[in-house]
Protein backbone atom coordinates (compact mmCIF):
# COMPACT_ATOMS: atom_id res chain seq x y z
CA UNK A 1 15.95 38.88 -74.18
CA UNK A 2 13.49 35.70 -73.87
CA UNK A 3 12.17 35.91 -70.29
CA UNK A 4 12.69 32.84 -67.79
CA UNK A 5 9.55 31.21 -67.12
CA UNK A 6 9.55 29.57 -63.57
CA UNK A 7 7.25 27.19 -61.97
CA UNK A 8 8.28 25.59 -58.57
CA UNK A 9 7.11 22.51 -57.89
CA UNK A 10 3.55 23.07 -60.24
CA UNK A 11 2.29 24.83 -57.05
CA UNK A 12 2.42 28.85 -57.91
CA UNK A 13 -0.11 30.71 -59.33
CA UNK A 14 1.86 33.15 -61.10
CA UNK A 15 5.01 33.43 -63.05
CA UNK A 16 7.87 35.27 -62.91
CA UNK A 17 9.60 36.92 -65.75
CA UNK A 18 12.92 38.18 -65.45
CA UNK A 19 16.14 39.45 -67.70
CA UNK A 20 19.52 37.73 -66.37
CA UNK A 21 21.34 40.63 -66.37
CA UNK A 22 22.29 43.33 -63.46
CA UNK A 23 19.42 43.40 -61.47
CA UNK A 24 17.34 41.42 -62.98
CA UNK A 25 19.10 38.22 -62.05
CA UNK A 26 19.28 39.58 -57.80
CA UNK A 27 15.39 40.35 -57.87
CA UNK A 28 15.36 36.82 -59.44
CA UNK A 29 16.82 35.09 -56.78
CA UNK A 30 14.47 37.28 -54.13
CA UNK A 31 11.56 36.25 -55.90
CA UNK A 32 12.61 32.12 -56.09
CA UNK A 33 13.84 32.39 -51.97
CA UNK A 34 10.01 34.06 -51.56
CA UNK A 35 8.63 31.39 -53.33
CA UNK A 36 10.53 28.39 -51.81
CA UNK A 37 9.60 29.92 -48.13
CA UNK A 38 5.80 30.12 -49.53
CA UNK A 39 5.66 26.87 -50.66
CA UNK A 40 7.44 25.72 -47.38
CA UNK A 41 4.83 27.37 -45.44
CA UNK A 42 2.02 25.90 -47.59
CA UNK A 43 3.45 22.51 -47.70
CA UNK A 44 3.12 22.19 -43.89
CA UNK A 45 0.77 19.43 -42.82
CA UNK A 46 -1.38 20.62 -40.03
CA UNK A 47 -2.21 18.11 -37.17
CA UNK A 48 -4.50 14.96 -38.21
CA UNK A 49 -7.19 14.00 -36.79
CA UNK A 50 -5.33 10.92 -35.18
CA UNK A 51 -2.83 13.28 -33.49
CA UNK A 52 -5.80 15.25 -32.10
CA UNK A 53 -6.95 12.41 -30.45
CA UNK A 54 -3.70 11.01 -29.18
CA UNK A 55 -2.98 14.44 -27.32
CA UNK A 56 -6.43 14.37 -26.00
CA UNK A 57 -6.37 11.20 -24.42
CA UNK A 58 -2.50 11.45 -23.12
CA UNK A 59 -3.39 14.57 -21.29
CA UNK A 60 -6.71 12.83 -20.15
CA UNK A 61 -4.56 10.12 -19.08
CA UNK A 62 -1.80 11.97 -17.23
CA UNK A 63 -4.83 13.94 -15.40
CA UNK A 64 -6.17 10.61 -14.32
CA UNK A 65 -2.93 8.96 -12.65
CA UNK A 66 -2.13 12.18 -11.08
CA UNK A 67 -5.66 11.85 -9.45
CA UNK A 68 -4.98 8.03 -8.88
CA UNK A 69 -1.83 8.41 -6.96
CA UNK A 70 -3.32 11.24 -4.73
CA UNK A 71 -6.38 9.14 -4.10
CA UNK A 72 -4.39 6.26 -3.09
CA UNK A 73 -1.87 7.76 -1.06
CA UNK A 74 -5.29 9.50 0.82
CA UNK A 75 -6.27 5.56 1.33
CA UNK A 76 -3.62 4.28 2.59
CA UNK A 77 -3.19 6.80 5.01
CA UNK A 78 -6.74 6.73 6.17
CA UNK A 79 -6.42 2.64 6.48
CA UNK A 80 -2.79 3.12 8.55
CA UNK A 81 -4.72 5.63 10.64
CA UNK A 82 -7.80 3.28 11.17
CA UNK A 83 -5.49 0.58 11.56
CA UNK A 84 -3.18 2.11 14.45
CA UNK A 85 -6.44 3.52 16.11
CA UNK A 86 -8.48 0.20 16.15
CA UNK A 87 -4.97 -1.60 17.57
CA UNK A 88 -4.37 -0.96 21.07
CA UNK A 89 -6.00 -1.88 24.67
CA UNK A 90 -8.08 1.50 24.99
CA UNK A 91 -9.95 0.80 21.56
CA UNK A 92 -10.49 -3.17 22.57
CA UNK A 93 -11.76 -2.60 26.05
CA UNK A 94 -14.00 -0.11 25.15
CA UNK A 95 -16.22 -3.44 24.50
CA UNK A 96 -18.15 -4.89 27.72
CA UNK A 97 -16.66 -8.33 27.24
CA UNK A 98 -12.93 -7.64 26.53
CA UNK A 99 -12.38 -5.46 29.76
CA UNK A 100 -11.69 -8.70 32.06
CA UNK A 101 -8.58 -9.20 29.10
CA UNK A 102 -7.70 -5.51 29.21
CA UNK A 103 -7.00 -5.70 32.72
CA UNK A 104 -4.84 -9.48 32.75
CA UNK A 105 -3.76 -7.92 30.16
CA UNK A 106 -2.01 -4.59 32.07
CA UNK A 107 -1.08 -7.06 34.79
CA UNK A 108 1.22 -9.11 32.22
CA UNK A 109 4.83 -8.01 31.22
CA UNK A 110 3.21 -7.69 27.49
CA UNK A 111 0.83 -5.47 28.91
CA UNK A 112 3.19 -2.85 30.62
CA UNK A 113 4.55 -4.03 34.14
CA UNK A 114 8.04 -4.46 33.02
CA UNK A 115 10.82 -2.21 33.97
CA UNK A 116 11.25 -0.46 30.78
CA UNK A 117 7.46 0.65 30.66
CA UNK A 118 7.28 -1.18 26.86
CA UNK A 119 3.35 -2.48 26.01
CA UNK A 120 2.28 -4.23 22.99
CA UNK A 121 -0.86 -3.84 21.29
CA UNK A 122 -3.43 -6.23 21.13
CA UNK A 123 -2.76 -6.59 17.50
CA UNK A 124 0.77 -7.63 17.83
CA UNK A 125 -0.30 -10.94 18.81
CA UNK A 126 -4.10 -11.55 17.65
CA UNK A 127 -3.13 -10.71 14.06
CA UNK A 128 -0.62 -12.76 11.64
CA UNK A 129 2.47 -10.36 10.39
CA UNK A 130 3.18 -12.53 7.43
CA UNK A 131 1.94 -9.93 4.62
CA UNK A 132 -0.40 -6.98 4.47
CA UNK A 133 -2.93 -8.01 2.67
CA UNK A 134 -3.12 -11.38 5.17
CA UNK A 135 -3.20 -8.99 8.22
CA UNK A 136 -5.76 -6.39 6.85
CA UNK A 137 -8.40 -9.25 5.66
CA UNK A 138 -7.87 -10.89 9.36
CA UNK A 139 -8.40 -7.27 10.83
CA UNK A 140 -11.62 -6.73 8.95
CA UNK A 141 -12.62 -10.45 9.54
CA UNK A 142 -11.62 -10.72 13.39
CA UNK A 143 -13.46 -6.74 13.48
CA UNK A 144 -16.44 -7.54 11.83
CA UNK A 145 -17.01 -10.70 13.93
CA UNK A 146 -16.33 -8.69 16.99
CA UNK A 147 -19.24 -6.24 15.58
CA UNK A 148 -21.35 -8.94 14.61
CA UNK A 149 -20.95 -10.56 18.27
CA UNK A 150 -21.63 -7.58 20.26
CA UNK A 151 -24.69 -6.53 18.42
CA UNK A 152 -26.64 -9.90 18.02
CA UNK A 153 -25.14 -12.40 20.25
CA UNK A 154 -25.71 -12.85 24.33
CA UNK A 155 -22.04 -12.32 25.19
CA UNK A 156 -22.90 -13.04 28.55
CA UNK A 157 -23.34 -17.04 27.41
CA UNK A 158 -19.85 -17.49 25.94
CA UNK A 159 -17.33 -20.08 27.37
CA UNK A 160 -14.13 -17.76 27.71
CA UNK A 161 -12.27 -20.54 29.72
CA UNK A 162 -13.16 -23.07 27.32
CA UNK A 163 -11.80 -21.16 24.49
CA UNK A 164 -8.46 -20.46 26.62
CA UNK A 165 -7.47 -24.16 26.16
CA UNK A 166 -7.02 -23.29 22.46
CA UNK A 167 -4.80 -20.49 22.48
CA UNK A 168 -3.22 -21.01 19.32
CA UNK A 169 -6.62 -20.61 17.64
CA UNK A 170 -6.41 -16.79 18.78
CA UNK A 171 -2.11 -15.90 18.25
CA UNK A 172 -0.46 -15.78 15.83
CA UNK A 173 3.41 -17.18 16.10
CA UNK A 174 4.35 -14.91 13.19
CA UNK A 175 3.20 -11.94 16.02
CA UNK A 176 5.62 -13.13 18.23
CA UNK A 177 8.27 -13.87 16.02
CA UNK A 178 8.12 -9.75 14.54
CA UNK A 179 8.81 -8.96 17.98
CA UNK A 180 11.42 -11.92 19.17
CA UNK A 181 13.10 -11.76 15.85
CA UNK A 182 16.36 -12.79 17.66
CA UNK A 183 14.82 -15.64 19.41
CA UNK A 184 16.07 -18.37 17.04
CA UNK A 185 19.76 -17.00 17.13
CA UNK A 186 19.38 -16.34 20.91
CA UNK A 187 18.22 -19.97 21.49
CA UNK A 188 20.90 -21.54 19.67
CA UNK A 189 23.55 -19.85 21.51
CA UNK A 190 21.90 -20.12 25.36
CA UNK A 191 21.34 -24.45 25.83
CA UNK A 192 18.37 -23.35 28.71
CA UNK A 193 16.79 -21.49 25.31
CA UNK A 194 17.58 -23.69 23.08
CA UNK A 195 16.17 -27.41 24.76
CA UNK A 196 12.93 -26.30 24.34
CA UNK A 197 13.04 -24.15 21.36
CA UNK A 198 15.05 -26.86 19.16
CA UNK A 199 12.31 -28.66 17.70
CA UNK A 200 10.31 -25.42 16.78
CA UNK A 201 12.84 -24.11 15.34
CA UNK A 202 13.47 -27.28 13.43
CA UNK A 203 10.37 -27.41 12.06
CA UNK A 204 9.47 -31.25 13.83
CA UNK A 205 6.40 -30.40 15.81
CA UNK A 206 3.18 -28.51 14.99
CA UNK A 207 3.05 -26.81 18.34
CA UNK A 208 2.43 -23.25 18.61
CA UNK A 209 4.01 -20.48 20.68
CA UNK A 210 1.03 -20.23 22.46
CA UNK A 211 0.91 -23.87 23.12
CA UNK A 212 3.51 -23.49 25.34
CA UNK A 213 3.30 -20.27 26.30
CA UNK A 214 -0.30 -20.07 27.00
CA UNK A 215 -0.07 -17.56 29.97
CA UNK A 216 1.79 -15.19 27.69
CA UNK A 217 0.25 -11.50 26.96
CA UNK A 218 -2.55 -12.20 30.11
CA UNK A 219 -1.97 -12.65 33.73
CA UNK A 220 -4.12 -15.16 35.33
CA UNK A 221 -6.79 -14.29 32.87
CA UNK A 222 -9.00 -16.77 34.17
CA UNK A 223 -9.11 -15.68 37.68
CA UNK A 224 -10.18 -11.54 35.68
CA UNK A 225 -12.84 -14.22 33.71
CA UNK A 226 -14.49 -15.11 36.55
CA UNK A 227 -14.92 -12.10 38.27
């Protein structure tokens, strides 16, 4: 008839007292299950401090490259807009000076009078195709000299013809090659291609498409010049 004196794990406040007989020993057991499910409960840590912070920020974080991806996918669609709008004969010649190229330009097969109606824009051969980044900083270079010219300097005084005899200065032979990207295979198979394409293609002479091909993009854009 001594009772049982529990304590589980030094936490309760209280003590039980039971018999172990009939049912005695089933409220017993109750009582311990009660006890082990309080103590459970209790013995829960709650979130630290730490934690707090690390959820705080990760959400903050999440937020922020969710933000970052839709602001960057709005730039690079406003830059591939700008870019496609600023590339082309109608934005070009809306300058004073550029409409004598404009129109040796539509004369030229690059420019339209071919049978298949095809035109290039003027960026496909004043701008280098060799990476993005080098063809956006020569866009915003080439652009803001353009700007620059038009606003401060007496247009009227430049030397167009002089600046013809340096054509290579103003095309870019990685422009022509995005569009002739066959040219080297088509040269080695054709010998009236090929004879003057072999030591280009060889890499034994530092001349330029537009060395050669000087004409090319403009017809008789001297004689539009001097109008």
């Amino acid at each position: 008839r001594n009772p049982v004196r529990l304590s589980l794990g030094g936490s309760l406040s209280s003590f039980a007292h039971f018999r172990f007989t009939g049912q005695s020993q089933n409220r017993m057991h109750n009582h311990i299950d009660q006890c082990v499910q309080k103590l459970r409960y209790k013995g829960a840590k709650a979130p630290g401090l730490f934690t707090g912070y690390k959820r705080y920020f990760m959400r903050r974080i999440g937020f922020l490259v969710v933000i970052g991806v839709i602001v960057g996918i709005a730039i690079s669609a406003a830059t591939f807009e700008v870019s496609e709008t600023t590339s082309g004969a109608g934005f070009c010649g809306s300058c004073h000076t550029m409409k004598p190229f404009v129109s040796a330009f539509e004369m030229h097969v690059h420019g339209g009078d071919n049978r298949y109606g095809f035109q290039a824009q003027c960026n496909d051969c004043h701008l280098p195709h060799d990476g993005l980044a080098h063809y956006l900083f020569a866009k915003a270079r080439a652009g803001a000299s353009d700007v620059w010219g038009e606003t401060f300097k007496n247009t009227a005084k430049i030397d167009w013809v002089e600046k013809m005899k340096d054509p290579g200065r103003y095309v870019y032979d990685s422009g022509c090659l995005a569009c002739h990207r066959n040219l080297q295979d088509k040269s080695l198979s054709n010998p009236r291609a090929f004879l003057p394409h072999r030591m280009y293609f060889a890499k034994a002479t530092t001349k330029t498409c537009a060395d050669c091909h000087s004409n090319a993009g403009h017809k008789h854009l001297a004689e539009y010049i001097n109008k």
